[in-house]
PDB file of N, CA and C in Angstrom:
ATOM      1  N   UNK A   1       7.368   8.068  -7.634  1.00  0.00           N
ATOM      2  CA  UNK A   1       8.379   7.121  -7.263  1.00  0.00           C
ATOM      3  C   UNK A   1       8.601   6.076  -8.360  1.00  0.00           C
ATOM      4  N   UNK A   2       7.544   5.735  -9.293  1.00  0.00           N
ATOM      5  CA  UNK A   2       7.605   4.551 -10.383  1.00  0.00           C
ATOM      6  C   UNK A   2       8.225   5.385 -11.711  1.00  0.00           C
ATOM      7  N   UNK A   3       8.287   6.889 -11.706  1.00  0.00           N
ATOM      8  CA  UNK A   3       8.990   7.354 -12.472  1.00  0.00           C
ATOM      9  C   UNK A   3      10.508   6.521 -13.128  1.00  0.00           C
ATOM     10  N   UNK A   4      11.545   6.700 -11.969  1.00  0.00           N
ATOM     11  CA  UNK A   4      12.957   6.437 -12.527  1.00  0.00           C
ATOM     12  C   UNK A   4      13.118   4.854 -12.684  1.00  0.00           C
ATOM     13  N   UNK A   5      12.116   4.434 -12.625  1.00  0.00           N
ATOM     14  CA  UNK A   5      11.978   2.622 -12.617  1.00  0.00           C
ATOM     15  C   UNK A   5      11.255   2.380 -14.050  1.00  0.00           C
ATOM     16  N   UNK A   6      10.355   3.263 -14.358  1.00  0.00           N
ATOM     17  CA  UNK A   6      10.399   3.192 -15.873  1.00  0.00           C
ATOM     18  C   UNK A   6      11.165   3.439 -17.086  1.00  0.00           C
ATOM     19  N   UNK A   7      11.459   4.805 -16.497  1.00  0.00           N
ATOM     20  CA  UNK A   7      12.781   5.249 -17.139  1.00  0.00           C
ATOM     21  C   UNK A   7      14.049   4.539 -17.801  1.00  0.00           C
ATOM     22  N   UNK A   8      14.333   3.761 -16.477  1.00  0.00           N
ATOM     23  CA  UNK A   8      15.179   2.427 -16.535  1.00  0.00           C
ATOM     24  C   UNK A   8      14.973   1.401 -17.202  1.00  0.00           C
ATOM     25  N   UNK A   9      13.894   1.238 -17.011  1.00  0.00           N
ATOM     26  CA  UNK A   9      13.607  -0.042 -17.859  1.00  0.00           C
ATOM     27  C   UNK A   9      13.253   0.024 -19.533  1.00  0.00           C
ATOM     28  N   UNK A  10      12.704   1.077 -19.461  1.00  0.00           N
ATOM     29  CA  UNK A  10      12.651   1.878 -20.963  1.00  0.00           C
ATOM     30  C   UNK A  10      14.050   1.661 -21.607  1.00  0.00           C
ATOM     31  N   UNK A  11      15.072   2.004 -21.092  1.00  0.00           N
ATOM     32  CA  UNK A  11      16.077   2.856 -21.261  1.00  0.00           C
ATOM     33  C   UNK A  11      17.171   1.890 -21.751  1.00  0.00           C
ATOM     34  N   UNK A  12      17.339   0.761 -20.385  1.00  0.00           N
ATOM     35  CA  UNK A  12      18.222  -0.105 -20.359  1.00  0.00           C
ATOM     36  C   UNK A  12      18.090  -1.117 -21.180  1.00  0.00           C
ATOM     37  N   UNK A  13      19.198  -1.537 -22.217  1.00  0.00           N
ATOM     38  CA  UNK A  13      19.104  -2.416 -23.217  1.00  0.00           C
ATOM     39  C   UNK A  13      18.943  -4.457 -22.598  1.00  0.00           C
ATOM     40  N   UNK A  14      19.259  -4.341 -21.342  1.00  0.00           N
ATOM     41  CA  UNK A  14      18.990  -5.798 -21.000  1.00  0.00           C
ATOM     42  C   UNK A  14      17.795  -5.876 -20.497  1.00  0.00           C
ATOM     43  N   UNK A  15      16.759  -4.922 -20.555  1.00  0.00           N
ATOM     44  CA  UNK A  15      15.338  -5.352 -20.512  1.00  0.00           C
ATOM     45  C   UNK A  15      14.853  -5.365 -21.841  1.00  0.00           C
ATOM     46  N   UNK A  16      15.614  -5.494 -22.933  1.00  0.00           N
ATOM     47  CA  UNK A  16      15.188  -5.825 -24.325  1.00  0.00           C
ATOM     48  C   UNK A  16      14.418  -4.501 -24.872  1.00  0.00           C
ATOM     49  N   UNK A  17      14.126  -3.403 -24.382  1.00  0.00           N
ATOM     50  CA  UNK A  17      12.860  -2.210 -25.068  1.00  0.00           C
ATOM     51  C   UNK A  17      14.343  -1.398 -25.701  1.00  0.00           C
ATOM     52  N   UNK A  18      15.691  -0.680 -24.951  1.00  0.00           N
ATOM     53  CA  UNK A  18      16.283   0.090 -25.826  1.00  0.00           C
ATOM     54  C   UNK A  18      15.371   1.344 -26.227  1.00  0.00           C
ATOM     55  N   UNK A  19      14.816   1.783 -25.835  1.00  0.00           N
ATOM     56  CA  UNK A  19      14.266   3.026 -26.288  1.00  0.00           C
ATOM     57  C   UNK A  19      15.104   4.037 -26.850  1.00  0.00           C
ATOM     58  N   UNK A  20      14.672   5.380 -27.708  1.00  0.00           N
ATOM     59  CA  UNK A  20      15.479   6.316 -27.983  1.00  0.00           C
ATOM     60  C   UNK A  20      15.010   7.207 -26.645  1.00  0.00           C
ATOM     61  N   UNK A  21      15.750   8.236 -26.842  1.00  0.00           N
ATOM     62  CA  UNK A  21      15.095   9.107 -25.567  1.00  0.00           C
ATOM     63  C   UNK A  21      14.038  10.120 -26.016  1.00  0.00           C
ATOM     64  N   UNK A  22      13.916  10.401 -26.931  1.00  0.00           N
ATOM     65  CA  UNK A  22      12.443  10.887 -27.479  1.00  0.00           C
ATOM     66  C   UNK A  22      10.948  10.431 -27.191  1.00  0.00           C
ATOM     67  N   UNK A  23      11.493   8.619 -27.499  1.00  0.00           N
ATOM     68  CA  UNK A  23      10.436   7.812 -27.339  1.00  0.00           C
ATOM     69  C   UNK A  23      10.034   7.674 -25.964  1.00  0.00           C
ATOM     70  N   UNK A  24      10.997   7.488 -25.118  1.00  0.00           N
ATOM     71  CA  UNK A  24      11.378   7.041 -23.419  1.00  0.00           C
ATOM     72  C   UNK A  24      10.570   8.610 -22.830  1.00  0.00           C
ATOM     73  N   UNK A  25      10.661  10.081 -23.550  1.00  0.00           N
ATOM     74  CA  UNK A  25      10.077  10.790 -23.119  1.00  0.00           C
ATOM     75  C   UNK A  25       8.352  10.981 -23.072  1.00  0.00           C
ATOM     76  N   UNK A  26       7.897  10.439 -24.736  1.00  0.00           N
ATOM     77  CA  UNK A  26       6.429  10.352 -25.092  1.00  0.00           C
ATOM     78  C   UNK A  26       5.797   9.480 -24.122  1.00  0.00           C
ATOM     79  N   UNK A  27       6.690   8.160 -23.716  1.00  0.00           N
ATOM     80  CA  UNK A  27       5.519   7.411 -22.895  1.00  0.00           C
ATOM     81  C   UNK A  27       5.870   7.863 -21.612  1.00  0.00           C
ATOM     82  N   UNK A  28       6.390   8.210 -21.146  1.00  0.00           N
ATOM     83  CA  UNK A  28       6.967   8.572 -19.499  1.00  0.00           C
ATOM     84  C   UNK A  28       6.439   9.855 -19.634  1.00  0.00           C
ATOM     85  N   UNK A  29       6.665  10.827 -20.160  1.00  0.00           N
ATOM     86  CA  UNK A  29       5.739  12.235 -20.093  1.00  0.00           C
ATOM     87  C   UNK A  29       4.507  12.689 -20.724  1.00  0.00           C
ATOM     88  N   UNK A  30       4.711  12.603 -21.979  1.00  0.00           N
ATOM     89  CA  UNK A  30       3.495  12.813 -22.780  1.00  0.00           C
ATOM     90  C   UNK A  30       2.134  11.838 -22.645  1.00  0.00           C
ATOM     91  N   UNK A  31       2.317  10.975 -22.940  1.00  0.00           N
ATOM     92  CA  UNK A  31       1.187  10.196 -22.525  1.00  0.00           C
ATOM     93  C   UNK A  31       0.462   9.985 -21.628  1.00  0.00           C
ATOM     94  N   UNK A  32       1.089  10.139 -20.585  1.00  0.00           N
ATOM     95  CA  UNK A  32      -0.007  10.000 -19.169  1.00  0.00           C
ATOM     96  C   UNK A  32      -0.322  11.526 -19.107  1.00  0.00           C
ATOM     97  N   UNK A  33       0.300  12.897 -19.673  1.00  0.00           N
ATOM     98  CA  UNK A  33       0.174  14.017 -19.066  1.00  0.00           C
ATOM     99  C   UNK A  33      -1.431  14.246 -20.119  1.00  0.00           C
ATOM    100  N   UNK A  34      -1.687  13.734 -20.977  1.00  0.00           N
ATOM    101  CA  UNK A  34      -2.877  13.912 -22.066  1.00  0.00           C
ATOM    102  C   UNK A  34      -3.771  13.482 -21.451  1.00  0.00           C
ATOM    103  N   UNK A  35      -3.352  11.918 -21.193  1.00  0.00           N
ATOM    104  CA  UNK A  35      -4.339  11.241 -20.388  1.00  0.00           C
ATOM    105  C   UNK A  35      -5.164  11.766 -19.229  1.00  0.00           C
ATOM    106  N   UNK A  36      -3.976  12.490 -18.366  1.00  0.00           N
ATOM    107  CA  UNK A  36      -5.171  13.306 -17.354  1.00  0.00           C
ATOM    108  C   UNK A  36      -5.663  14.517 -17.625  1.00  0.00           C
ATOM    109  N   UNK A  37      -4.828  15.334 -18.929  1.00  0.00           N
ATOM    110  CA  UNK A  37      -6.171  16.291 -19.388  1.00  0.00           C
ATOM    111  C   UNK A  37      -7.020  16.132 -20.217  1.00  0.00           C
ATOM    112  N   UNK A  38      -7.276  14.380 -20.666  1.00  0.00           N
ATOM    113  CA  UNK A  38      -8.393  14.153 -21.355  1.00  0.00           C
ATOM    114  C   UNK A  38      -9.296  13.584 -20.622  1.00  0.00           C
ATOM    115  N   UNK A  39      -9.233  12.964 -19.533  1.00  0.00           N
ATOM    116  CA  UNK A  39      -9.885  12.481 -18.430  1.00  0.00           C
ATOM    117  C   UNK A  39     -10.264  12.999 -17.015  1.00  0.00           C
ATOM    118  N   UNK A  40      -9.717  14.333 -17.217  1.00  0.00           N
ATOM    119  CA  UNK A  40      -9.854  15.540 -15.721  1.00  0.00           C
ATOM    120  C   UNK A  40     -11.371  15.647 -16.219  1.00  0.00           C
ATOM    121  N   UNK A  41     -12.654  15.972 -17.597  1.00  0.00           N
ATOM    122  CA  UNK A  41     -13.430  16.044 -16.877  1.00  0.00           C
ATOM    123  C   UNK A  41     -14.514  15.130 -17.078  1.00  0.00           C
ATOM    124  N   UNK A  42     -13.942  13.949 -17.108  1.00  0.00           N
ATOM    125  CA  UNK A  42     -14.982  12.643 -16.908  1.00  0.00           C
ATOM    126  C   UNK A  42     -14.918  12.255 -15.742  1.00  0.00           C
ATOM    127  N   UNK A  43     -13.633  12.637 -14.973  1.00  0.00           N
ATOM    128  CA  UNK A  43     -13.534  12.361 -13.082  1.00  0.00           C
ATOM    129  C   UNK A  43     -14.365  13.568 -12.453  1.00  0.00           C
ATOM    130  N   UNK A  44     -14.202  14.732 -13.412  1.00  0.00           N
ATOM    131  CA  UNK A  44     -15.370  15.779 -12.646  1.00  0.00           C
ATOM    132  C   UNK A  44     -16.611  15.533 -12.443  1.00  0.00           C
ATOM    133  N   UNK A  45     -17.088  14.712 -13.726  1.00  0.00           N
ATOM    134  CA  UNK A  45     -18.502  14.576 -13.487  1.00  0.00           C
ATOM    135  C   UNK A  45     -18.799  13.335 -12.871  1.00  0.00           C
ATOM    136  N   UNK A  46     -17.631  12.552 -12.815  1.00  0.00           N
ATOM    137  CA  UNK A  46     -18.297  11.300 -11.418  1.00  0.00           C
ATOM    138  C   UNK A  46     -18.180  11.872 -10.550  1.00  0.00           C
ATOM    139  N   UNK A  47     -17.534  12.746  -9.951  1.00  0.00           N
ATOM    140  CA  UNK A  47     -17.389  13.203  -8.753  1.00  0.00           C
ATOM    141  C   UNK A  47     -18.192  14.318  -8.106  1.00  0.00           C
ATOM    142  N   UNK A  48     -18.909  15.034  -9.404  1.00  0.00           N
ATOM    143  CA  UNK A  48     -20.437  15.530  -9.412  1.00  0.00           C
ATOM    144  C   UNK A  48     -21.444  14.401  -8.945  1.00  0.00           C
ATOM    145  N   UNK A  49     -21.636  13.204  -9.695  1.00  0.00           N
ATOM    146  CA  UNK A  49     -22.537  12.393 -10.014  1.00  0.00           C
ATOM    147  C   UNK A  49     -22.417  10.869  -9.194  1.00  0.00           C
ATOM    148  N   UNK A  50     -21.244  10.693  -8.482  1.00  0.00           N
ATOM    149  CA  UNK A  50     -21.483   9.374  -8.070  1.00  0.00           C
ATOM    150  C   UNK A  50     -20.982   9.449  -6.329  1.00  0.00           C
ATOM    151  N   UNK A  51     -21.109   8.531  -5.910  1.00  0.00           N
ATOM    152  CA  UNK A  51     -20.991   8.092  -4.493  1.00  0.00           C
ATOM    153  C   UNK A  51     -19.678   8.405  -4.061  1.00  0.00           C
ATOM    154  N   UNK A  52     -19.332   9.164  -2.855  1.00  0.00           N
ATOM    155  CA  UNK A  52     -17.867   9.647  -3.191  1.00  0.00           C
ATOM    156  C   UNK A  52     -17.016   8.071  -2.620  1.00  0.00           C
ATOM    157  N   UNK A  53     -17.284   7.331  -1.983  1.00  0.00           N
ATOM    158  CA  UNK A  53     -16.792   5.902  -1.264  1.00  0.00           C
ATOM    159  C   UNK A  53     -16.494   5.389  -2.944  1.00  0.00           C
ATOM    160  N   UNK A  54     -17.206   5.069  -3.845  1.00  0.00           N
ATOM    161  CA  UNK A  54     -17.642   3.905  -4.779  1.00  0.00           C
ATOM    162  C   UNK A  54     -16.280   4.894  -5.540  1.00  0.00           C
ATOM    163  N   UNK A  55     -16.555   6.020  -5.901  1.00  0.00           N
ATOM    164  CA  UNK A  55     -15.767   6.672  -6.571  1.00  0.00           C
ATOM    165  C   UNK A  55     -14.094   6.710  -5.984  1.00  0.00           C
ATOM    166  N   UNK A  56     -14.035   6.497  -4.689  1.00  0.00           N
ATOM    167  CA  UNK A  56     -12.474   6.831  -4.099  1.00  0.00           C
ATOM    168  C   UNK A  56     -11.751   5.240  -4.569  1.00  0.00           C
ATOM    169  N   UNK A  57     -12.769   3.799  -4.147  1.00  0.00           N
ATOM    170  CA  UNK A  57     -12.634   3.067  -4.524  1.00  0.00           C
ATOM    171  C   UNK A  57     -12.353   2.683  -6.249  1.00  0.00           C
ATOM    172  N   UNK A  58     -12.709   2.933  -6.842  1.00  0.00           N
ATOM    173  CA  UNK A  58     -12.634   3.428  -8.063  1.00  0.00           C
ATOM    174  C   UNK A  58     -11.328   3.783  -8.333  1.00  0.00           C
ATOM    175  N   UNK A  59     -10.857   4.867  -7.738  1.00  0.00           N
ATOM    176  CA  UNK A  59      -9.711   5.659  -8.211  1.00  0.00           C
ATOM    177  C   UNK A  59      -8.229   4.344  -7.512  1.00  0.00           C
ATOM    178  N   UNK A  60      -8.696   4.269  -6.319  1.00  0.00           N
ATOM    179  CA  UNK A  60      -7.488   3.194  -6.177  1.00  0.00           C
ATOM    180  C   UNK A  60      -7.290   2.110  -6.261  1.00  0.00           C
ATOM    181  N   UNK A  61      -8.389   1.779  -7.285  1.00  0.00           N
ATOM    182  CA  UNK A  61      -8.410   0.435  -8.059  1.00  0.00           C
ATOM    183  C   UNK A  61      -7.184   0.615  -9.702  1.00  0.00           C
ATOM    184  N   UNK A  62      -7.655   1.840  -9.852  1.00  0.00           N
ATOM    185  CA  UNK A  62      -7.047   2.531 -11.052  1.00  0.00           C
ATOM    186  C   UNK A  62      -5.516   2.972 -10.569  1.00  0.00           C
ATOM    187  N   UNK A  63      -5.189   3.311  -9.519  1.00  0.00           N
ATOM    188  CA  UNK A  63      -3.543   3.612  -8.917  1.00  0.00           C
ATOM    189  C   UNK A  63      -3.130   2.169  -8.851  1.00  0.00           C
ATOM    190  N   UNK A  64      -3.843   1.437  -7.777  1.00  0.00           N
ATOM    191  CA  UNK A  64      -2.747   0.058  -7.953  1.00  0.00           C
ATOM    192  C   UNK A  64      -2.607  -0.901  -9.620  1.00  0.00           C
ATOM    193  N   UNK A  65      -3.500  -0.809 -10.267  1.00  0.00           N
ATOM    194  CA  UNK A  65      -3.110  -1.190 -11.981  1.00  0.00           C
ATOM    195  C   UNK A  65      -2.178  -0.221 -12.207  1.00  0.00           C
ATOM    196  N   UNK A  66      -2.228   0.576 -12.391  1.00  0.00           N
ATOM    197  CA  UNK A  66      -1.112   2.248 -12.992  1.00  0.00           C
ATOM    198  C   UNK A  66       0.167   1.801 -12.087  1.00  0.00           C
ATOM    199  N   UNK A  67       0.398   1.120 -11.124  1.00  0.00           N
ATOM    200  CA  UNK A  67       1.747   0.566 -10.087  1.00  0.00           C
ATOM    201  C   UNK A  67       2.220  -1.046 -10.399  1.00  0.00           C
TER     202      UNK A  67
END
């Protein structure tokens, strides 16, 4: 849902960024898509290794910053 709200704001020149659409694509697609296949297996092994409560907490500490 925070997709087309970045997009926008990326995009649109009266939020001052003006992006190209290349660029507007790297951070809106590319970047977060690395991010979770560079971090899929450091969440594996907490989720091997830690408390699943401490760990869920964890994760939606990390969604509401990412919102």
């Amino acid at each position: 849902m925070m997709l087309p709200l970045r997009v926008e704001y990326l995009a649109n020149p009266k939020y001052g960024q003006a992006l190209t659409v290349g660029m507007i694509a790297v951070l809106t697609g590319v970047i977060p898509n690395l991010a979770r296949l560079i971090l899929s297996p450091l969440w594996g092994h907490l989720f091997d290794h830690m408390n699943f409560f401490a760990l869920r907490v964890t994760l939606n500490i990390g969604f509401a910053i990412g919102i």
